[in-house]
Protein backbone atom coordinates (compact mmCIF):
# COMPACT_ATOMS: atom_id res chain seq x y z
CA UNK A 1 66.50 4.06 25.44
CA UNK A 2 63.24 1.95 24.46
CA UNK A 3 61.50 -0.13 26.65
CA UNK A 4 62.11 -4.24 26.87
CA UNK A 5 58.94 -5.58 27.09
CA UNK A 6 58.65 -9.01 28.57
CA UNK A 7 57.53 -11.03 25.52
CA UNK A 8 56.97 -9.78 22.08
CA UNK A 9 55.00 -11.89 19.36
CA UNK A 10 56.56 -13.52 16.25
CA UNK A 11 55.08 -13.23 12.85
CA UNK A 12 57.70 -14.78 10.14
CA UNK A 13 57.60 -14.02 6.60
CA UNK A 14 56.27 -17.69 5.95
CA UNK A 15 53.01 -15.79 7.77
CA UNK A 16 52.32 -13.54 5.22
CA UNK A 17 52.18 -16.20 2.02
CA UNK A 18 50.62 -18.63 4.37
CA UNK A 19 47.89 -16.05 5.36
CA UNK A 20 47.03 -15.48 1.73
CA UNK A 21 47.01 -18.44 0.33
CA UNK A 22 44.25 -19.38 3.28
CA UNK A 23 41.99 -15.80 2.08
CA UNK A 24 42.80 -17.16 -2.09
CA UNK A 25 41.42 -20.69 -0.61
CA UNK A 26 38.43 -18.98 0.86
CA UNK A 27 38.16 -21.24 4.10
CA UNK A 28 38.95 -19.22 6.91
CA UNK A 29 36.85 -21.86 9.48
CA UNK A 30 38.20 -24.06 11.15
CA UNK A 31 39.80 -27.63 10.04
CA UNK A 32 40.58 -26.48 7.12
CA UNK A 33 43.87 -27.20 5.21
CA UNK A 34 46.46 -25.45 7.59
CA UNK A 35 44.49 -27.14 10.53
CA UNK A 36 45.01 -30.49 9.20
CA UNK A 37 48.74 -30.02 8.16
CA UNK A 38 49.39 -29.08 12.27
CA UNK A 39 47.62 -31.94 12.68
CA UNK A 40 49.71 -33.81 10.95
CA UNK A 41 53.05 -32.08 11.57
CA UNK A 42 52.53 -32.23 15.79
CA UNK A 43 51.32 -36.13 15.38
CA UNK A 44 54.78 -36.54 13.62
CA UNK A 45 56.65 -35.04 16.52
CA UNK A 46 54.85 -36.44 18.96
CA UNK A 47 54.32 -39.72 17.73
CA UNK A 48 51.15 -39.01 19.14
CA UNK A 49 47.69 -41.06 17.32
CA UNK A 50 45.90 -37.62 17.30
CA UNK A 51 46.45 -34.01 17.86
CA UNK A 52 43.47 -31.69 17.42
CA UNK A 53 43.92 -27.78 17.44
CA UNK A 54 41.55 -26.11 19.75
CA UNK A 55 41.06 -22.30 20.23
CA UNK A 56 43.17 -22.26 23.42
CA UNK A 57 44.68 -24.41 25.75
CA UNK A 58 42.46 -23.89 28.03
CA UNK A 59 39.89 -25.18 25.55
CA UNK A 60 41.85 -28.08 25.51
CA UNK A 61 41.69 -28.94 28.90
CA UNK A 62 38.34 -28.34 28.89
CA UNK A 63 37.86 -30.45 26.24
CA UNK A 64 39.81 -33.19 28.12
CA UNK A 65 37.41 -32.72 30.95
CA UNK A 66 34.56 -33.62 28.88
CA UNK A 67 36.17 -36.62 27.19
CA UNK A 68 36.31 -37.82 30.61
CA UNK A 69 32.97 -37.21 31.67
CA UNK A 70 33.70 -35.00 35.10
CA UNK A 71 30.72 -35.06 37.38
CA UNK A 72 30.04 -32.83 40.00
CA UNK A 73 31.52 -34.38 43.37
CA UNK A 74 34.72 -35.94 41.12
CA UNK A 75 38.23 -34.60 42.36
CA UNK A 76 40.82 -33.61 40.61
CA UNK A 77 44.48 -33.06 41.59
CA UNK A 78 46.03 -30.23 40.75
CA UNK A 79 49.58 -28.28 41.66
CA UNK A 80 48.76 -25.43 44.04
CA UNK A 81 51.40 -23.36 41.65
CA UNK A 82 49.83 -23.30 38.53
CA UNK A 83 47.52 -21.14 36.34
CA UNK A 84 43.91 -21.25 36.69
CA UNK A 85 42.72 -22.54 33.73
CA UNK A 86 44.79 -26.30 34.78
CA UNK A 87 41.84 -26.58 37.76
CA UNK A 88 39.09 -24.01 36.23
CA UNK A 89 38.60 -26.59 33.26
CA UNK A 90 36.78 -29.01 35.64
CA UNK A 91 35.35 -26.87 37.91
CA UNK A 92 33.56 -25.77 35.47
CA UNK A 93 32.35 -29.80 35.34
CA UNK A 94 31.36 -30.09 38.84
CA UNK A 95 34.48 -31.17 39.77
CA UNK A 96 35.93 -30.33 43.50
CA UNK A 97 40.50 -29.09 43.28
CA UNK A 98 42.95 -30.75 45.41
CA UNK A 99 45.48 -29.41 45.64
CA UNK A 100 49.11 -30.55 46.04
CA UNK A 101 52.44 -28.39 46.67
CA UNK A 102 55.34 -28.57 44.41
CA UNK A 103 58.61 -30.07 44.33
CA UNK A 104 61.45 -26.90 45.77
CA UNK A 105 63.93 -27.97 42.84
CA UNK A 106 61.85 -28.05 39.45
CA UNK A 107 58.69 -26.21 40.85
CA UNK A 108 56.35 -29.31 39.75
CA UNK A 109 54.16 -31.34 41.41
CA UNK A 110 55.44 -33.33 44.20
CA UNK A 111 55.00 -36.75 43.24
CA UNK A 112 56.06 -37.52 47.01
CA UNK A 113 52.81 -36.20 47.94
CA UNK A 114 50.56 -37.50 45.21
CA UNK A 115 49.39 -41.17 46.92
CA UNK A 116 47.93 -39.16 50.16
CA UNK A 117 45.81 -36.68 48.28
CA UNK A 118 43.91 -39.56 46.42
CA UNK A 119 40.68 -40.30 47.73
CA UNK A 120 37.58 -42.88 46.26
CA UNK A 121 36.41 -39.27 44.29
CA UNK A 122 39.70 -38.84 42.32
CA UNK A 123 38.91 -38.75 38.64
CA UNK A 124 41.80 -37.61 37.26
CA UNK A 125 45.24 -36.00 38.06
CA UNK A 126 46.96 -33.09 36.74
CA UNK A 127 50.62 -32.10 36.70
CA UNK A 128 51.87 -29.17 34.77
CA UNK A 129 55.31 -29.12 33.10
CA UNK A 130 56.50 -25.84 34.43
CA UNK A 131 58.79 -24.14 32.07
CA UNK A 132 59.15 -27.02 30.21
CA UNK A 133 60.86 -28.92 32.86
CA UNK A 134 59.06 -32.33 32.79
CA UNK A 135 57.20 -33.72 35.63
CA UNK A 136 58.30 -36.60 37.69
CA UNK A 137 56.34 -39.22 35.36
CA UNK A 138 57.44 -42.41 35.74
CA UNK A 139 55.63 -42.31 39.26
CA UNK A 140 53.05 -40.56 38.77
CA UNK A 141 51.75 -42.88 36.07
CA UNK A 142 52.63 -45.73 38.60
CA UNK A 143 50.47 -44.07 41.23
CA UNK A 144 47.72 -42.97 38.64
CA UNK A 145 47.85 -46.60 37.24
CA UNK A 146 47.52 -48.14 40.70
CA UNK A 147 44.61 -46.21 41.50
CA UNK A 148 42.81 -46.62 37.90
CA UNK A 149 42.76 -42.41 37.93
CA UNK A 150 43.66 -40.81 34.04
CA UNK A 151 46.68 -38.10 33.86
CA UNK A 152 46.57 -35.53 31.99
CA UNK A 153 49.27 -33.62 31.57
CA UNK A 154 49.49 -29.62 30.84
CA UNK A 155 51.87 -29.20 28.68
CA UNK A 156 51.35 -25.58 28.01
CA UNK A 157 55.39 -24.61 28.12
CA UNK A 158 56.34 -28.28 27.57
CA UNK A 159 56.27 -28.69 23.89
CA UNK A 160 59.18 -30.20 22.15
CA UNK A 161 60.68 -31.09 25.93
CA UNK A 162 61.70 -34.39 27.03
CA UNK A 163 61.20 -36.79 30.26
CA UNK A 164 63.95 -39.67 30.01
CA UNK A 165 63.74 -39.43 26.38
CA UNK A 166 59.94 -39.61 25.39
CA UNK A 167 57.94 -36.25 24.57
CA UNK A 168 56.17 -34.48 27.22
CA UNK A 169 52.41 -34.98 26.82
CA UNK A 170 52.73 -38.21 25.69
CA UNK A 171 52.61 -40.06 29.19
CA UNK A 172 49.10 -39.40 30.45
CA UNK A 173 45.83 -40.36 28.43
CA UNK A 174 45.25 -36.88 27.37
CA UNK A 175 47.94 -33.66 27.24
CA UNK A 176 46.74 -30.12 26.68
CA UNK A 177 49.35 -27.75 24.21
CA UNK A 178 49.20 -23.48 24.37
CA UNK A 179 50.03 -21.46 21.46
CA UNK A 180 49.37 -18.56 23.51
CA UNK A 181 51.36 -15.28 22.02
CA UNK A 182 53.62 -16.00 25.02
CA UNK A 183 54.74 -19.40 24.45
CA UNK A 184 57.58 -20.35 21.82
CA UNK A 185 55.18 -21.31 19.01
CA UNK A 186 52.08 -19.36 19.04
CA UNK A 187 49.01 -17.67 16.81
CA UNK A 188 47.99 -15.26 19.05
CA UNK A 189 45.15 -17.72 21.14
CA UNK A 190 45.18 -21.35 20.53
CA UNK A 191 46.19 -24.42 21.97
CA UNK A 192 46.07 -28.84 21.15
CA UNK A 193 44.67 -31.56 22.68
CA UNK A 194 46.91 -34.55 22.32
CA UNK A 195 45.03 -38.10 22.01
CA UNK A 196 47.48 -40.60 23.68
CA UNK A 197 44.56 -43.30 23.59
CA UNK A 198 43.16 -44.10 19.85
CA UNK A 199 39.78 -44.92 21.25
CA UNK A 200 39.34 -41.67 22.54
CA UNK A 201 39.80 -39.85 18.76
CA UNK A 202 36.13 -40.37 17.33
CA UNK A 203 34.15 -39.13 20.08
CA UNK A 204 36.53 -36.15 20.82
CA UNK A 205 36.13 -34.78 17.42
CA UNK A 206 32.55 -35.15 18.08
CA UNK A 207 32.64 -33.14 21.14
CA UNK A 208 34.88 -30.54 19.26
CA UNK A 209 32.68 -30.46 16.74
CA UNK A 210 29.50 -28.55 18.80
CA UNK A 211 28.68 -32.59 19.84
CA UNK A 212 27.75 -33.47 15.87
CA UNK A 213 29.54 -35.80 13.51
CA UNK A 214 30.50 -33.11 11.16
CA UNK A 215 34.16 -33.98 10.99
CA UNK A 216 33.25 -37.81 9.56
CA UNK A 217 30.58 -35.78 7.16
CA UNK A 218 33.20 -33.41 5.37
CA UNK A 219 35.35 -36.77 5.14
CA UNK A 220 32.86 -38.80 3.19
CA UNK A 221 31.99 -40.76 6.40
CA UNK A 222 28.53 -39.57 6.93
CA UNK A 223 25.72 -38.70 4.60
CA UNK A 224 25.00 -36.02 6.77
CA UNK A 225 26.05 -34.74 10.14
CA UNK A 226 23.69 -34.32 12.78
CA UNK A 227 23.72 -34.28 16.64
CA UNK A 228 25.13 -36.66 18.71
CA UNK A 229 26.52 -36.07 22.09
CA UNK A 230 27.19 -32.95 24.36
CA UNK A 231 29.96 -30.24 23.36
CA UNK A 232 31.02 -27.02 22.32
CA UNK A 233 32.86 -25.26 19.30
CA UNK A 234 36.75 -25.75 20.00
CA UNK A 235 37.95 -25.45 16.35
CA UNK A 236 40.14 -22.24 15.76
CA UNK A 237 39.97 -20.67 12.28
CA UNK A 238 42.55 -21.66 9.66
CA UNK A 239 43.94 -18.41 9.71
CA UNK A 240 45.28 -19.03 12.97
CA UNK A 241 46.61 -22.51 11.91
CA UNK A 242 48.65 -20.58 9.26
CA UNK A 243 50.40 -18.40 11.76
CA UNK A 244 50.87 -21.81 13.71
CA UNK A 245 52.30 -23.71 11.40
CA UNK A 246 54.83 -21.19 10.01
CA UNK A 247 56.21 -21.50 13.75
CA UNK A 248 55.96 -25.11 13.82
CA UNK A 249 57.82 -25.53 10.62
CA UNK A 250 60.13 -22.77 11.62
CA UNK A 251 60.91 -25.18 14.97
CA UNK A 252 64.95 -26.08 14.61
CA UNK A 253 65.85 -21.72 14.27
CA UNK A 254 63.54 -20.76 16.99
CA UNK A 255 64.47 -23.35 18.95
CA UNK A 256 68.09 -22.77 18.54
CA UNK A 257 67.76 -18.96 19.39
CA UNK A 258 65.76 -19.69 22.50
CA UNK A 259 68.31 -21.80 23.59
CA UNK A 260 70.91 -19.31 22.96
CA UNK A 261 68.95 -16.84 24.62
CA UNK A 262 68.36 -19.11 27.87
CA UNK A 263 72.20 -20.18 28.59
CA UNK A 264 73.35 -16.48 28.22
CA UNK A 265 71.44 -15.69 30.83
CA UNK A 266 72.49 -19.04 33.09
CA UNK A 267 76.14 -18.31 31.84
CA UNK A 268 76.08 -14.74 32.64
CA UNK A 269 74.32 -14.09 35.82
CA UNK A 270 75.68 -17.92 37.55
CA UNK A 271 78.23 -15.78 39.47
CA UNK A 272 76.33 -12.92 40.20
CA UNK A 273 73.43 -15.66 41.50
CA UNK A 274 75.87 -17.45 43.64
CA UNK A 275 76.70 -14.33 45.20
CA UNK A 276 73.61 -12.96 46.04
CA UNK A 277 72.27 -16.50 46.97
CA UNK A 278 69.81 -16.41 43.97
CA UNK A 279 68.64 -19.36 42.44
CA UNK A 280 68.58 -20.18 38.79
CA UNK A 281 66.14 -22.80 37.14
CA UNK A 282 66.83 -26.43 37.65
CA UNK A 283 66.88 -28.96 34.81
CA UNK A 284 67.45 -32.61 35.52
CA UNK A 285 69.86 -34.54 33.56
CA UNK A 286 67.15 -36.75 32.30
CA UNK A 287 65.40 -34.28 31.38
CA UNK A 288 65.15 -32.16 27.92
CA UNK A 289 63.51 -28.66 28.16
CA UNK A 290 62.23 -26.27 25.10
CA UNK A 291 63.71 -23.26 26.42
CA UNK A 292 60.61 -21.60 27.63
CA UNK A 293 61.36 -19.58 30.35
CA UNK A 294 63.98 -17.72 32.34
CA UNK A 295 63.50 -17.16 35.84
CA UNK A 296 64.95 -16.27 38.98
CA UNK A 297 64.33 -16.91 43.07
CA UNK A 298 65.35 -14.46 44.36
CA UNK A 299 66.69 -15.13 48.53
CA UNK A 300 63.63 -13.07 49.76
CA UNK A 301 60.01 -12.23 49.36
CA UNK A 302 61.33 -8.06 49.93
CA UNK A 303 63.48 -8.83 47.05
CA UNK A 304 61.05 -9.69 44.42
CA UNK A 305 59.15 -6.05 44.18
CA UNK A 306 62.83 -4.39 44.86
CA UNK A 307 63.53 -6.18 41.63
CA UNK A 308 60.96 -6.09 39.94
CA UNK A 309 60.93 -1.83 40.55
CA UNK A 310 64.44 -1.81 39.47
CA UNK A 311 64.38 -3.56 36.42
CA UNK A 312 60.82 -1.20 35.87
CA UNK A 313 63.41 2.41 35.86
CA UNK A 314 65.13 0.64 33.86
CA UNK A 315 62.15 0.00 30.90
CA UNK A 316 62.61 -3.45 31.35
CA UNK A 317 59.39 -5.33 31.64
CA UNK A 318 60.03 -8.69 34.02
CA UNK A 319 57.41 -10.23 36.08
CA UNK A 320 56.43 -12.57 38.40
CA UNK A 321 54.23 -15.64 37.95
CA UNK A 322 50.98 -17.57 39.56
CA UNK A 323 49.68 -16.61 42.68
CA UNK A 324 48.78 -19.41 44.84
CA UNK A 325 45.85 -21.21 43.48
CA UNK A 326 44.36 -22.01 47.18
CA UNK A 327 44.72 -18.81 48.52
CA UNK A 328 42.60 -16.94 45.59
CA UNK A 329 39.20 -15.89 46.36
CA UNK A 330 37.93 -19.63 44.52
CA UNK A 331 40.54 -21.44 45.97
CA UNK A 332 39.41 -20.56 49.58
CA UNK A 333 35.85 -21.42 48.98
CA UNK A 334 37.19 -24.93 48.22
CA UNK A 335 38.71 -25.01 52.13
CA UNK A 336 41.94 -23.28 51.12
CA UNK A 337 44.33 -21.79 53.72
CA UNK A 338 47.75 -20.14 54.53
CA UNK A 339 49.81 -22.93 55.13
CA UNK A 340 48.55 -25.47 53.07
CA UNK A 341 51.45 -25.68 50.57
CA UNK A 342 54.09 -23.70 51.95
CA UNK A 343 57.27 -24.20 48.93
CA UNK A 344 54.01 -22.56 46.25
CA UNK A 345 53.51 -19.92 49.55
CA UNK A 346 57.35 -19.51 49.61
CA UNK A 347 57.83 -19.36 45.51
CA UNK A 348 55.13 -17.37 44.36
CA UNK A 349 56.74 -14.10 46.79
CA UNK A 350 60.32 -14.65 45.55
CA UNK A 351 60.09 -16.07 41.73
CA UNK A 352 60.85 -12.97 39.07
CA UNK A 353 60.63 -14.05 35.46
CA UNK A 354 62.96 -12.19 32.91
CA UNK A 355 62.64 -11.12 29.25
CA UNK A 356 62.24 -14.37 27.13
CA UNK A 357 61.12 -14.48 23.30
CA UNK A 358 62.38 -15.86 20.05
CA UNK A 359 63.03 -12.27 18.39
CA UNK A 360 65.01 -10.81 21.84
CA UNK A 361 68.19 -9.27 20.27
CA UNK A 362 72.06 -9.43 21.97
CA UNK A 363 71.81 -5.86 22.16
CA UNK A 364 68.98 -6.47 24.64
CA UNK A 365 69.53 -9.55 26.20
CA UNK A 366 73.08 -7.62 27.33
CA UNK A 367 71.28 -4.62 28.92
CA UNK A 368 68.63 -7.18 30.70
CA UNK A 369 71.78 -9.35 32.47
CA UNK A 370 73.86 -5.57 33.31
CA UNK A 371 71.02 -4.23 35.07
CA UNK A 372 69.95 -7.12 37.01
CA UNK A 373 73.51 -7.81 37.77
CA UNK A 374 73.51 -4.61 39.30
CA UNK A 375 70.85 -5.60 41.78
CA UNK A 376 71.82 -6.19 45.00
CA UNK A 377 69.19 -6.77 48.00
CA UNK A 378 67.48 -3.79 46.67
CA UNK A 379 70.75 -1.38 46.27
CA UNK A 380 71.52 -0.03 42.88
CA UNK A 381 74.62 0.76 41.61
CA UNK A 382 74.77 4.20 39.72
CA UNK A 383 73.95 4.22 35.96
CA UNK A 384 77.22 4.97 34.94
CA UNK A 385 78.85 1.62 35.77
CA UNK A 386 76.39 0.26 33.15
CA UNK A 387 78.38 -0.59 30.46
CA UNK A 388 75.48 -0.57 27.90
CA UNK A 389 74.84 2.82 28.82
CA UNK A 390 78.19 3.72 26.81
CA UNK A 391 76.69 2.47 23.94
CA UNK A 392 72.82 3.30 24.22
């Protein structure tokens, strides 16, 4: 029997020609042609003015956190359920977390919550798209927009989803993409900043570009770059925008087989999840999701390593997800305590996230659903009422 792992990387044949043609081209830097044809391609299905690649999404937030000039004593609002790069971005400007709990339905920020946490120091509010599921935006802008305060949305699983129609990461002034080997397009490391605002294109690719106006040099728009602002390197090699953009091209199939992939498991495990008073995601009507995730909350927090352990003798490789942002060792140096945000308290000890990538086979996908269907409060039925074990 081998092991299921929990995500497993794609290369497609595209790769491969894509990948040589960059070595036969001899630019393996960054923005070279593969960079600017994901430029170009994500713009398109965004409708976005500018998309730049960036070596991670985290880059891209912290990117975002220097197009905004973050000072030390700004806040900025963050879900308590998130990973750490959404708040670590700017910190690392000076910039103090508040956090905010989630909603118990979609696991996003509570936009209920949002006007109280904004003070005179709020520079610029987060929310995160969790699993693709988009945020409650048409009041958050109205609360950001009240309060003059930029979003900026991480839309690290959210790519290709939908919030009444309109892309997510198209609603706040900036957006931050992952192509993280984990998410449904990827390159190993990488990640996007999207540029809702035209005015904010030039000086970003200055600020991607080690603060100098090499970009505008290479295009003819310089007679020679030198330095202009603060900033870092951001730009991922074209090698990695080849991977990328085999994906991105690739987008209908994997898309389709995600989906697939994502309603066998709702189909197949509704009944045994209304039994055992398990909860399965939630996806608003209005809303459109890419298929990134699969997860379950479980009843209780003793369930979740019972699970977890049982699905482990099994060789299949699920997990569970963030860990409370204001209860980490950073998190309580910034004032934070148990009880703060009790749904991320109550989440984070029941949430179990199952086998999810593009290549996961039926075969698979079959054995995941038997054995967790087997679970019950921590009893396991025998391995002979498995009915993949007949054919393993």
């Amino acid at each position: 029997m081998q092991p299921i792992p929990f995500n497993r990387p794609l290369v497609l044949e595209t790769a491969f020609d894509y990948l040589r043609q960059t070595v036969a081209a001899g630019h393996l830097s960054g923005d070279g042609p593969f960079t600017h044809r994901c430029h170009a391609l994500l713009e398109e299905l965004l409708g976005a003015p500018r998309v730049l690649l960036t070596t991670s999404g985290t880059h891209a937030l912290e990117l975002a956190a220097l197009l905004l000039e973050v000072q030390p004593g700004d806040e900025v609002i963050v879900p308590a359920f998130t990973f750490v790069s959404t708040i670590n971005a700017f910190v690392l400007r000076g910039a103090r977390p508040v956090f905010i709990d989630i909603r118990p339905d979609t696991l996003n920020l509570d936009e209920r919550q949002l006007e109280e946490r904004i003070t005179a120091r709020t520079k610029a509010i987060v929310p995160v798209h969790y699993a693709g599921v988009g945020c409650e935006m048409d009041a958050i802008n109205e609360i950001a927009a009240r309060h003059g305060i930029a979003v900026v949305e991480d839309n690290a699983h959210g790519l290709l989803g939908r919030f009444r129609g309109q892309p997510l990461g198209t609603f706040g002034r900036l957006a931050a993409l992952s192509f993280h080997e984990t998410k449904n397009f990827s390159c190993g490391e990488g990640g996007a900043l999207i540029l809702n605002e035209p005015a904010d294109a030039a000086r970003a690719e200055v600020l991607r570009e080690k603060g100098t106006n090499r970009a505008q040099f290479f295009r003819g728009q310089a007679d020679k770059y030198t330095w202009l602002d603060v900033g870092s390197s951001f730009l991922p090699s074209d090698v990695l925008a080849a991977l990328l953009l085999s994906q991105l091209e690739a987008r209908d199939h994997l898309q389709q087989r995600r989906r697939q992939i994502w309603q066998r498991y709702a189909s197949q495990l509704r009944d045994w999840a209304e039994e055992n008073g398990v909860s399965l995601p939630v996806v608003p009507a209005y809303c459109e999701q890419p298929w990134h995730m699969f997860y379950l909350l479980l009843p209780s927090p003793a369930d979740q390593p019972a699970l977890l352990e049982h699905l482990r003798q099994e060789q299949i490789m699920a997990v569970f997800h963030y860990l409370p942002l204001h209860l980490s060792r950073m998190g309580r140096r910034f004032g934070g305590r148990v009880g703060d945000y009790p749904v991320t308290e109550d989440v984070t000890q029941r949430l179990v996230r199952l086998p999810f990538y593009s290549g996961l086979g039926e075969d698979d996908q079959a054995r995941i659903i038997e054995s967790v269907r087997c679970f019950r409060s921590g009893r396991r039925l025998q391995p002979a009422a498995r009915k993949w074990r007949a054919s393993a």
